[in-house]
Protein backbone atom coordinates (compact mmCIF):
# COMPACT_ATOMS: atom_id res chain seq x y z
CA UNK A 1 232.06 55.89 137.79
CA UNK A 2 232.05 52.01 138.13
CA UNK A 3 231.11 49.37 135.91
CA UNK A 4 227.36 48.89 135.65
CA UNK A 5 225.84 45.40 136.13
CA UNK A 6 222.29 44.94 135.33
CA UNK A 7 222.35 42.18 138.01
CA UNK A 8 222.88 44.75 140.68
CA UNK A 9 220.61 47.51 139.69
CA UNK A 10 217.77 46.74 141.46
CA UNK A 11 217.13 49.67 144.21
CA UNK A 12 219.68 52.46 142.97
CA UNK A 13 219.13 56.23 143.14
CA UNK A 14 219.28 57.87 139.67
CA UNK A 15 218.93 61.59 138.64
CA UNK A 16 217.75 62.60 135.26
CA UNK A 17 220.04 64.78 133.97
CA UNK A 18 216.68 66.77 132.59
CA UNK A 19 213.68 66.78 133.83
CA UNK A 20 211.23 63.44 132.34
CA UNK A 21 207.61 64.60 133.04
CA UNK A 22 208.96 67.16 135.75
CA UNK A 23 210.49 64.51 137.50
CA UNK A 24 214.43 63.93 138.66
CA UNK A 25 214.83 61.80 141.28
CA UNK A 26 214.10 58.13 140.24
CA UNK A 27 214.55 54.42 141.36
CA UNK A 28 214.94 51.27 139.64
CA UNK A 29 212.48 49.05 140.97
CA UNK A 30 212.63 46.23 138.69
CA UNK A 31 215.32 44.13 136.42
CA UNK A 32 213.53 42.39 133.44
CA UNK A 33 214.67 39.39 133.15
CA UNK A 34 214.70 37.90 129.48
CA UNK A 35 212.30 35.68 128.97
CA UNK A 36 215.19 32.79 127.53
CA UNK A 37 217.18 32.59 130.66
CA UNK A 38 220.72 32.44 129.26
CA UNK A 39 220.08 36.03 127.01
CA UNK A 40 220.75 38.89 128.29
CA UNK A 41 219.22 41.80 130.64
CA UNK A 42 218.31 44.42 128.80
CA UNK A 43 215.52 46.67 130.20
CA UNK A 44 215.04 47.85 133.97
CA UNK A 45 211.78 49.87 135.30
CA UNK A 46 212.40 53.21 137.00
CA UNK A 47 209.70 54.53 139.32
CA UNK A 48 210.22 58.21 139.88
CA UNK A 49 210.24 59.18 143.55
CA UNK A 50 207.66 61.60 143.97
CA UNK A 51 204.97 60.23 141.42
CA UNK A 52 205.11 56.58 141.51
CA UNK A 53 205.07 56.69 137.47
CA UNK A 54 207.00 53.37 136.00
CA UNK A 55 208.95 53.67 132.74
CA UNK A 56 210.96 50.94 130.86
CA UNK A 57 214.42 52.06 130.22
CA UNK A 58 217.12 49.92 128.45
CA UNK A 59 219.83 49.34 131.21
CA UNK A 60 222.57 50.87 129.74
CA UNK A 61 221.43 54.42 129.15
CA UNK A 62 222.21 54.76 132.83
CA UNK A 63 225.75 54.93 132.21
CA UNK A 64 224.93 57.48 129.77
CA UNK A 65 226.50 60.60 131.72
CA UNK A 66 223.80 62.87 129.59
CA UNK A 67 221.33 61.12 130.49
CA UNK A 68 221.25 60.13 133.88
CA UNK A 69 223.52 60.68 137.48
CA UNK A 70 223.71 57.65 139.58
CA UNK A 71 222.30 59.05 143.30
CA UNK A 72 220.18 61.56 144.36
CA UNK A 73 221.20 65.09 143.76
């Protein structure tokens, strides 16, 4: 898999690995950006597909393998 940038997260496809709350498929619809402007990102929302449900996730547990599948599948 490539290199993950935080920068270019915004509107991926992600699969959870298992199941959160009976849901898989999931998007990230918003980077956080820190709140001083030279730190760095650390947290992205993820919406799940079929719920709408928003969770805070720190960016790089999507490169997690366990955790997470970048697409839909």
């Amino acid at each position: 898999m490539n290199p993950l940038s935080p920068k270019k997260l915004l509107l991926t496809k992600w699969t959870a690995v298992k199941p959160i709350a009976k849901q898989k498929h999931f998007l990230v619809s918003k980077v956080i950006l820190p709140e001083p402007p030279n730190a760095k990102i650390e947290f992205v929302e993820i919406e799940a597909v079929y719920s709408k449900k928003v969770t805070l996730i720190p960016w790089r547990d999507l490169g997690n393998s366990e955790l997470w599948i970048q697409g839909w599948q």
